[in-house]
Protein backbone atom coordinates (compact mmCIF):
# COMPACT_ATOMS: atom_id res chain seq x y z
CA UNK A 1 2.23 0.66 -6.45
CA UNK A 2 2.64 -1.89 -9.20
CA UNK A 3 0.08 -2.56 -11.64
CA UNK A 4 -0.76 -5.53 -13.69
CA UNK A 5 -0.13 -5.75 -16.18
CA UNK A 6 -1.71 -8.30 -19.72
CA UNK A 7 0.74 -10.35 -20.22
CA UNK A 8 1.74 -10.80 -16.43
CA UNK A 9 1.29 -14.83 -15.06
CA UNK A 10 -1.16 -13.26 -12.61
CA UNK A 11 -4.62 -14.64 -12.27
CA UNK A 12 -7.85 -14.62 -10.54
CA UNK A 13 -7.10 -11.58 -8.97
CA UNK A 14 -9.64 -11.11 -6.02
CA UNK A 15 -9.03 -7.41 -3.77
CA UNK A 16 -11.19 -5.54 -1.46
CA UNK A 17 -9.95 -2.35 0.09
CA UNK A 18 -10.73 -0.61 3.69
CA UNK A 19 -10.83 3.29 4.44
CA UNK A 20 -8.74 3.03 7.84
CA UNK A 21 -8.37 6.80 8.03
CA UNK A 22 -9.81 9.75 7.10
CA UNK A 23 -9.61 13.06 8.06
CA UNK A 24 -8.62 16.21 6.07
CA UNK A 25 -5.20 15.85 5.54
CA UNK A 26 -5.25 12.42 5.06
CA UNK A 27 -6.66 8.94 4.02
CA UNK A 28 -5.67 5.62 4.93
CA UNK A 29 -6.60 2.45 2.61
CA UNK A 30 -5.96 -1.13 3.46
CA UNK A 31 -6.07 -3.73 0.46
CA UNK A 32 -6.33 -7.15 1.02
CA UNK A 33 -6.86 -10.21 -1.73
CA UNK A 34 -5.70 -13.29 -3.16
CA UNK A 35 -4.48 -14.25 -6.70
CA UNK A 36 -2.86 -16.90 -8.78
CA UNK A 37 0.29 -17.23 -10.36
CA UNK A 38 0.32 -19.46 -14.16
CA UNK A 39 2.31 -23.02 -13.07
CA UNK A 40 1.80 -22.67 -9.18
CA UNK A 41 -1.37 -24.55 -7.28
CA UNK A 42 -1.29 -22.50 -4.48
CA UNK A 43 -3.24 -19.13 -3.94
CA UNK A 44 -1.07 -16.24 -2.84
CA UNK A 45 -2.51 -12.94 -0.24
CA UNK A 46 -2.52 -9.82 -0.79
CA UNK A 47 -1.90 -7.14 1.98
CA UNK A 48 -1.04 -3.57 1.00
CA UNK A 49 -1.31 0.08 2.40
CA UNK A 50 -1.63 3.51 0.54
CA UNK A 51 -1.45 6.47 2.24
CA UNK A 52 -1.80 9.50 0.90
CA UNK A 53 -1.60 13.33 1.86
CA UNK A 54 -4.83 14.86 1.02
CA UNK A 55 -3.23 18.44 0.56
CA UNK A 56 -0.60 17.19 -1.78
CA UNK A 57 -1.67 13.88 -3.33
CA UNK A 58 1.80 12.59 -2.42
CA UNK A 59 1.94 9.01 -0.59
CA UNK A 60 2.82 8.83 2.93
CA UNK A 61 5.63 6.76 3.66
CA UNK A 62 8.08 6.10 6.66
CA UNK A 63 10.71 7.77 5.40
CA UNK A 64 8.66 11.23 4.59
CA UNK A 65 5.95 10.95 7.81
CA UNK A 66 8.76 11.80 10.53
CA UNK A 67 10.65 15.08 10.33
CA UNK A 68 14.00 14.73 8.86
CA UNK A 69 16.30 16.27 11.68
CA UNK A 70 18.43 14.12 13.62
CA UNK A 71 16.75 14.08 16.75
CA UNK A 72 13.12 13.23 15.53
CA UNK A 73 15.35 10.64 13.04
CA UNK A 74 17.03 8.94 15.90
CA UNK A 75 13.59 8.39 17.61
CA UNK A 76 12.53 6.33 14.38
CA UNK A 77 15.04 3.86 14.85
């Protein structure tokens, strides 16, 4: 995820988050805001996901979820 950061033209940063899923080996978190840029009017939105294994504190992706053979692969796509 990327951070901001003090000298970024960010602004008026405004974010809630959701817990869409939770179980034991894993958790689900929707973030939604809005923000500012320095020299643009208009407010920009914010919609992100994190989702993380809860055994292995990695982040659950597309690319790591499926199984990596090239049948289950194939089905992805």
């Amino acid at each position: 995820m990327n951070a901001i950061k003090v000298n970024d033209l960010y602004k008026d940063l405004s974010l809630d988050y959701e817990i869409n899923l939770i179980d034991d080996n894993k958790i689900s978190f929707l973030f939604k805001g809005n923000f500012k840029i320095d020299g643009f009017e208009e407010e920009k939105l914010l919609v992100k996901s994190l989702n993380l294994d809860l055994n292995t504190a990695e982040e659950i992706n597309f690319e790591n979820y499926f199984k990596e053979d090239e049948k289950s692969q194939k089905k992805t796509k």
